[in-house]
Protein backbone atom coordinates (compact mmCIF):
# COMPACT_ATOMS: atom_id res chain seq x y z
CA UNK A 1 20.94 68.07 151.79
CA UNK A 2 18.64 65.16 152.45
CA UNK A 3 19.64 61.83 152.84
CA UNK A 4 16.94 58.90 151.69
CA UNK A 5 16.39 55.35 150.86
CA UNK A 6 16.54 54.76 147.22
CA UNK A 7 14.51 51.43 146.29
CA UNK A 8 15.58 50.34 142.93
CA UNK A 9 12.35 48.41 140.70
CA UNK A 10 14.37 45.38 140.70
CA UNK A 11 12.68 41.81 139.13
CA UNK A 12 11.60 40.09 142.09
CA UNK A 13 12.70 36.57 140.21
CA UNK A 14 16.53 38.27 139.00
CA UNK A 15 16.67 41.01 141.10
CA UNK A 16 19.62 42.71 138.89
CA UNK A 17 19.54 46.02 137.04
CA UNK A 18 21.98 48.05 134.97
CA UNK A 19 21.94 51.72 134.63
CA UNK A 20 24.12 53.90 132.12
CA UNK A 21 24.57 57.89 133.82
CA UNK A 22 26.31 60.50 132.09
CA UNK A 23 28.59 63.11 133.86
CA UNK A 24 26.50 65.67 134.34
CA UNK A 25 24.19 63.17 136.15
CA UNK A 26 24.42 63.46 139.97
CA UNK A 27 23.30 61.63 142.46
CA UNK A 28 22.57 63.19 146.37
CA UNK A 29 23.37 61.41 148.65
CA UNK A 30 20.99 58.17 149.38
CA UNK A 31 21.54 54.29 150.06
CA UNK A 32 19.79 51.18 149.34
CA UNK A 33 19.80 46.93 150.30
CA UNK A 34 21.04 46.42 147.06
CA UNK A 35 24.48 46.31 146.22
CA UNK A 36 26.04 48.31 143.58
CA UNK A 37 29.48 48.21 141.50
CA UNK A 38 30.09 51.18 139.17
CA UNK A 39 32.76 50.21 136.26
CA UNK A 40 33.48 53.74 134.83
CA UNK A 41 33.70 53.54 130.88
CA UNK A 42 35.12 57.34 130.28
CA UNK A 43 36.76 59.90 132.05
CA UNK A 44 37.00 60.29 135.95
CA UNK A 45 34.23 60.26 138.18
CA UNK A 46 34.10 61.96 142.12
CA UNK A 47 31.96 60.26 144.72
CA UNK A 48 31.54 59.53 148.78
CA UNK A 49 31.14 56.57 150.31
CA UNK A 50 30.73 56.87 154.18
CA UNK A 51 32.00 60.25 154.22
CA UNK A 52 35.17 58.94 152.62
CA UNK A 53 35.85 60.39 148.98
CA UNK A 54 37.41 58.92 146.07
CA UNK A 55 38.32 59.38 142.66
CA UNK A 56 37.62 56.23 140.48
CA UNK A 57 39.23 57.01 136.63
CA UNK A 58 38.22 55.08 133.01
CA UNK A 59 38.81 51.62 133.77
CA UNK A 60 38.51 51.34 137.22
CA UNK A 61 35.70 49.88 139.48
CA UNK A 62 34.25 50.64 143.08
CA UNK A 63 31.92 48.85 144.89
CA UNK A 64 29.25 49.55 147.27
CA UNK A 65 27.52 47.66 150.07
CA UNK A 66 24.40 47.37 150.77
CA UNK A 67 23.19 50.15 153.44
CA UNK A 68 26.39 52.44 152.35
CA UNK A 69 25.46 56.07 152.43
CA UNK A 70 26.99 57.51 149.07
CA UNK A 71 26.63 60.16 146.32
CA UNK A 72 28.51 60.70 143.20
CA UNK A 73 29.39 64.50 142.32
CA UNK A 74 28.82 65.96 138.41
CA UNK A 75 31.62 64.96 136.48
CA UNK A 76 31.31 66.49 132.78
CA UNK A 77 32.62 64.28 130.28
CA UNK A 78 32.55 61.30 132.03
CA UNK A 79 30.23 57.95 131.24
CA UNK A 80 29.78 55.30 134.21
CA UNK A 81 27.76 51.80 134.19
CA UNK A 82 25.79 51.13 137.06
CA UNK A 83 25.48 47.47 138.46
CA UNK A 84 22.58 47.08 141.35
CA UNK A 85 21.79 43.52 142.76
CA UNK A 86 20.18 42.13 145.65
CA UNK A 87 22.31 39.77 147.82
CA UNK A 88 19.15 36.87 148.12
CA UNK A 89 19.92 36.06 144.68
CA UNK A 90 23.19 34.08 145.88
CA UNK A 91 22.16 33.11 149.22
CA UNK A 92 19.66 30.51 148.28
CA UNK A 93 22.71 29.09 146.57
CA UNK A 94 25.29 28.36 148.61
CA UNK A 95 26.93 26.22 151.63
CA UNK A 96 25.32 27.33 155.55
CA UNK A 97 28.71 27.72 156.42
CA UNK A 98 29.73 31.21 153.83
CA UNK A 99 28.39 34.27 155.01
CA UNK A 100 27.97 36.10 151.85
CA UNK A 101 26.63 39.49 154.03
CA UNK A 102 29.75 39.27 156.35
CA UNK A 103 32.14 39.06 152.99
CA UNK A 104 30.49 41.76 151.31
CA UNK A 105 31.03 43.87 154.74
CA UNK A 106 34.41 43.39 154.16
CA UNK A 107 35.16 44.04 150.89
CA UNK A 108 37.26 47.07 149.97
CA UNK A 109 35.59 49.97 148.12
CA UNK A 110 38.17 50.49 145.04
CA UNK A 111 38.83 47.97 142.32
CA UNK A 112 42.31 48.70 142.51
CA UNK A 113 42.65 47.01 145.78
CA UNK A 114 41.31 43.91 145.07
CA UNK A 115 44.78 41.95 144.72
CA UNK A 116 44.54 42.21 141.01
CA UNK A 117 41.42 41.03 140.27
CA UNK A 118 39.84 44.23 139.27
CA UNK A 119 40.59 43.32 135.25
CA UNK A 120 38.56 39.82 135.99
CA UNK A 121 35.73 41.86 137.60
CA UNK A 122 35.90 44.41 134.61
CA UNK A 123 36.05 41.74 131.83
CA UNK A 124 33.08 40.34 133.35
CA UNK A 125 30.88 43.54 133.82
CA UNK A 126 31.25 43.79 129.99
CA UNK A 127 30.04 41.10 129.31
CA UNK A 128 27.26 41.37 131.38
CA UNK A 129 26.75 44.63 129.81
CA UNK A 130 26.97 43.48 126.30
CA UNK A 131 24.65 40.46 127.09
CA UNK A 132 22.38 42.72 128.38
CA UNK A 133 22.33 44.95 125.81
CA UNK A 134 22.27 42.77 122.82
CA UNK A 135 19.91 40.46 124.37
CA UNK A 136 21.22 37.34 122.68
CA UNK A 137 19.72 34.17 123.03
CA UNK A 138 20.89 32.56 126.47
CA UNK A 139 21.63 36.56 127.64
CA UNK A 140 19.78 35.64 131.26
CA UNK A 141 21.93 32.66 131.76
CA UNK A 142 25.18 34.28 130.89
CA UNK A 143 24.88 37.48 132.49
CA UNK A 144 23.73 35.05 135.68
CA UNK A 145 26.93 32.67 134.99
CA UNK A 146 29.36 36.05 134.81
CA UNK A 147 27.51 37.55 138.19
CA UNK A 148 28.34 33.85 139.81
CA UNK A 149 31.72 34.07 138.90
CA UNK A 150 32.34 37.52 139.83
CA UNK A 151 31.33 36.67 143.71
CA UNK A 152 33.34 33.65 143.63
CA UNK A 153 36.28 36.41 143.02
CA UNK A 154 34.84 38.65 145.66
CA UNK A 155 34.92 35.02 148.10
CA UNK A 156 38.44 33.22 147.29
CA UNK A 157 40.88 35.90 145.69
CA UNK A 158 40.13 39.22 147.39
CA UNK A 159 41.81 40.00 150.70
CA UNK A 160 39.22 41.07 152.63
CA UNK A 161 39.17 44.46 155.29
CA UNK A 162 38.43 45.35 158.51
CA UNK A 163 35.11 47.30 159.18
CA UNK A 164 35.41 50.16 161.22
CA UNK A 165 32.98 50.80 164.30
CA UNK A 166 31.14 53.77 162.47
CA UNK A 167 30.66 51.80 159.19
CA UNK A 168 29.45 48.72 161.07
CA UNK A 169 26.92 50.99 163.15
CA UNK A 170 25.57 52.56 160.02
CA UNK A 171 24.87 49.23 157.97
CA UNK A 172 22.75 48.33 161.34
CA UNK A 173 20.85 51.35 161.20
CA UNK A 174 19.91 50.89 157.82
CA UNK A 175 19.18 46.96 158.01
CA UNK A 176 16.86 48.11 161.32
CA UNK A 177 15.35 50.96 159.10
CA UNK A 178 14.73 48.61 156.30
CA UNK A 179 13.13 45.98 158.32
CA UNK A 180 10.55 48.47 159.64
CA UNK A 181 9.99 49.89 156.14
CA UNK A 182 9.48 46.52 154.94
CA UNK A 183 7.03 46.45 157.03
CA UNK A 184 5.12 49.52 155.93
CA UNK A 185 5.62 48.37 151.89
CA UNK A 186 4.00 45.08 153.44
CA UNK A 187 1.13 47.11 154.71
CA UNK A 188 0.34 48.95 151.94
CA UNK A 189 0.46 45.95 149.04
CA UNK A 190 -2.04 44.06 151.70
CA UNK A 191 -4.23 47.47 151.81
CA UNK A 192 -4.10 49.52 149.17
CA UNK A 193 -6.95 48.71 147.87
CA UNK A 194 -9.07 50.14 151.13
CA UNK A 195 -9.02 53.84 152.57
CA UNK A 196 -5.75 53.97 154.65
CA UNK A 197 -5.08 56.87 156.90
CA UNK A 198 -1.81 57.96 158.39
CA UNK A 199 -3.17 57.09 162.09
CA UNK A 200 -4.45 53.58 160.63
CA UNK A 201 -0.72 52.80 159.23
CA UNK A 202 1.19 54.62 162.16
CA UNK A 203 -0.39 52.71 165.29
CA UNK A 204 -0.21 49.23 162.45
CA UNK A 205 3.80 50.09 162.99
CA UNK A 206 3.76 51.50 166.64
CA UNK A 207 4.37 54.70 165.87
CA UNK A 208 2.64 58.38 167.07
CA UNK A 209 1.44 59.94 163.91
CA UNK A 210 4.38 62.19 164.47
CA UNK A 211 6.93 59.95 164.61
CA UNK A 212 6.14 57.90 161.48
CA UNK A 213 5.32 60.77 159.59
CA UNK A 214 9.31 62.03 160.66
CA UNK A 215 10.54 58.53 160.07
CA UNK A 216 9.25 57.94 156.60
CA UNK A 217 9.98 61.56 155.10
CA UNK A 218 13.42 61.00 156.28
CA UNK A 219 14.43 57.82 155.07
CA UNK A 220 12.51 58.02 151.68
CA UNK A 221 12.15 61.50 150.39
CA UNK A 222 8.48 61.66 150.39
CA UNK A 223 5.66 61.86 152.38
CA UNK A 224 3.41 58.25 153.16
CA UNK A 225 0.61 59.70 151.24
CA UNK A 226 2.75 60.35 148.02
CA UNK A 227 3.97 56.83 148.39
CA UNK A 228 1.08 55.59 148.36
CA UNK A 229 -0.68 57.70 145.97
CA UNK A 230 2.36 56.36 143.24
CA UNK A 231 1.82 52.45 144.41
CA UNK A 232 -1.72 53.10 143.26
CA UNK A 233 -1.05 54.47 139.89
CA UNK A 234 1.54 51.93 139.46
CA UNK A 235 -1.39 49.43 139.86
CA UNK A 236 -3.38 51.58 137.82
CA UNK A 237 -0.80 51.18 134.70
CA UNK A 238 -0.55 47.18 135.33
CA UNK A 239 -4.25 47.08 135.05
CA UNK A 240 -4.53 49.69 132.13
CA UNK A 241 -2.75 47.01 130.18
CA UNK A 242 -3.38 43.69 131.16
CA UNK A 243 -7.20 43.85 131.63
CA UNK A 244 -10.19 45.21 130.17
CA UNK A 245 -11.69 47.30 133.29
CA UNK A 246 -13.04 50.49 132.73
CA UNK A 247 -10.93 53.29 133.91
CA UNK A 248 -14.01 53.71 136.84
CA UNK A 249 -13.16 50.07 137.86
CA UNK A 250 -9.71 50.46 138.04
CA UNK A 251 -9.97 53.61 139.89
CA UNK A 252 -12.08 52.17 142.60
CA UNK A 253 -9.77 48.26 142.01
CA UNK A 254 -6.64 50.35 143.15
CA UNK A 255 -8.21 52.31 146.54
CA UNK A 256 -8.54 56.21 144.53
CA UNK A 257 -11.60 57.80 146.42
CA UNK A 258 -11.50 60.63 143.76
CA UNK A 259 -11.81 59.83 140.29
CA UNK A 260 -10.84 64.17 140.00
CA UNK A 261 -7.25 63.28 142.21
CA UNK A 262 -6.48 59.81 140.17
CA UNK A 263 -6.77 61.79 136.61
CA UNK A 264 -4.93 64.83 137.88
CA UNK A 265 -2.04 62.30 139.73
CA UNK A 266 -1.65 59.84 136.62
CA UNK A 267 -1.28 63.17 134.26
CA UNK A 268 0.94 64.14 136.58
CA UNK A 269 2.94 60.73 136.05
CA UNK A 270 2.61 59.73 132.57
CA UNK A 271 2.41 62.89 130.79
CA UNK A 272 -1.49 61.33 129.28
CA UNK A 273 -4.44 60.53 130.20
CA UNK A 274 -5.32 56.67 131.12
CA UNK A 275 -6.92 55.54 127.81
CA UNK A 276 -4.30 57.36 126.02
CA UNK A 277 -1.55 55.30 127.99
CA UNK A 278 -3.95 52.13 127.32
CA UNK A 279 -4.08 52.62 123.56
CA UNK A 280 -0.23 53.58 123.73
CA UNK A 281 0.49 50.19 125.55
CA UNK A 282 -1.59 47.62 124.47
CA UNK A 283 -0.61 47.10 120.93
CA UNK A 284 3.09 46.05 122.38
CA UNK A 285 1.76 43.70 124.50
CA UNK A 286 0.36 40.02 124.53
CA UNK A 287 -3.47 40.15 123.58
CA UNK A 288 -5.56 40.30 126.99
């Protein structure tokens, strides 16, 4: 089974996202930057986290670092609340001296071992939840104030771990991997407006054709092209909505050679044809 990078559409400003799976949802396994907590409302959940696996029941909480390889099995009749955050919305934040990324190396895996705190944590996530689903006025602040308090748990009350030699490895793997696919995402927002070939982007990173073609299948589950075919027609959609253009215009704004391959791709995507999806849109949005 392949393993990939999974790069959660998290708000650049409040990089933060919650997502509510089922049991019969699975997820292969994958790993992302972001962190992730996963508070499970009902039933009992399996999953793997570094090749280790665990059993987290209703109640409990487990948390997962940044470039942890992990997977969560099918677990009928069970409900669990996903968490996801990126760790540069603290670090702007605090004193030079705390080392939020060493911290978060260190912290254990189950809620259960966090010294008694896990109730705090879990208290906490509800809210956040709550906030978040309610949307009451203030929500943003609040579910920011409960996420602030929740590290400061994670930094004075938790006794942190050890890291083993094979965990520390793999986080450096992944931070090296995500530095040079940075790099690539970099590429593309500064060029996908313009033709770009795989032997353009390849010798942009250093790579033989071969070798990036490997390297980016592997670590994100699809092929450059199909990566860059779905940045497009994600620019496509912003521009369906928030300006006037013709569909021609936006088709050549957003790089498409082919006006044939954009239709057939954003069908493909949104289940509709561009106008429909512009006539579907616009009326919830702020006038042009």
């Amino acid at each position: 089974m392949a393993i990939y990078l999974e790069i959660p559409q998290l708000n650049k400003e409040f990089p933060f996202q919650i997502l509510v799976n089922e049991g019969d949802i699975l997820t292969t396994p994958h790993w992302h930057r972001e962190m992730e907590l996963i508070y499970v409302s009902k039933g009992t959940i399996n999953l793997g986290i570094n090749d280790q696996p665990f059993t987290i029941s209703e109640g409990e909480i487990v948390f997962i670092n940044g470039g942890d390889l992990h997977y969560v099995l099918a677990s009928p009749g069970s409900k669990r609340i996903v968490y996801q955050f990126d760790l540069n919305l603290f670090l702007n934040l605090t004193e030079d001296n705390l080392d939020l990324k060493n911290i978060f190396n260190k912290i254990p895996p189950l809620g259960k071992n966090w010294n008694g705190n896990q109730e705090k944590v879990s208290l906490l996530l509800k809210e956040i939840y709550n906030e978040n689903e309610n949307h009451p006025r203030g929500y943003m602040l609040k579910i920011k104030a409960n996420l602030f308090e929740m590290i400061l748990i994670f930094i004075r009350d938790i006794t942190l771990e050890k890291v083993d030699k094979h965990q520390l490895r793999r986080r450096v793997r992944s931070e090296e991997i995500l530095v040079k696919l940075d790099q690539i995402f970099k590429f593309v927002e500064q060029k996908y407006t313009e033709r770009i070939t795989l032997e353009e982007v390849s010798a942009a990173m250093g790579y033989s054709q071969f070798y990036f073609t490997k390297f980016f299948k592997k670590n994100t589950g699809k092929t450059f092209m199909t990566f860059l075919n779905d940045y497009r027609i994600d620019k496509a959609k912003w521009l369906l909505v928030k300006t006037s253009l013709s569909v021609s215009e936006i088709i050549s704004e957003v790089g498409f050679e082919s006006d044939k391959t954009f239709y057939r791709l954003f069908k493909l995507s949104m289940g509709m044809a561009p106008l429909d999806y512009r006539k579907r849109m616009q009326p919830n949005m702020e006038d042009i």
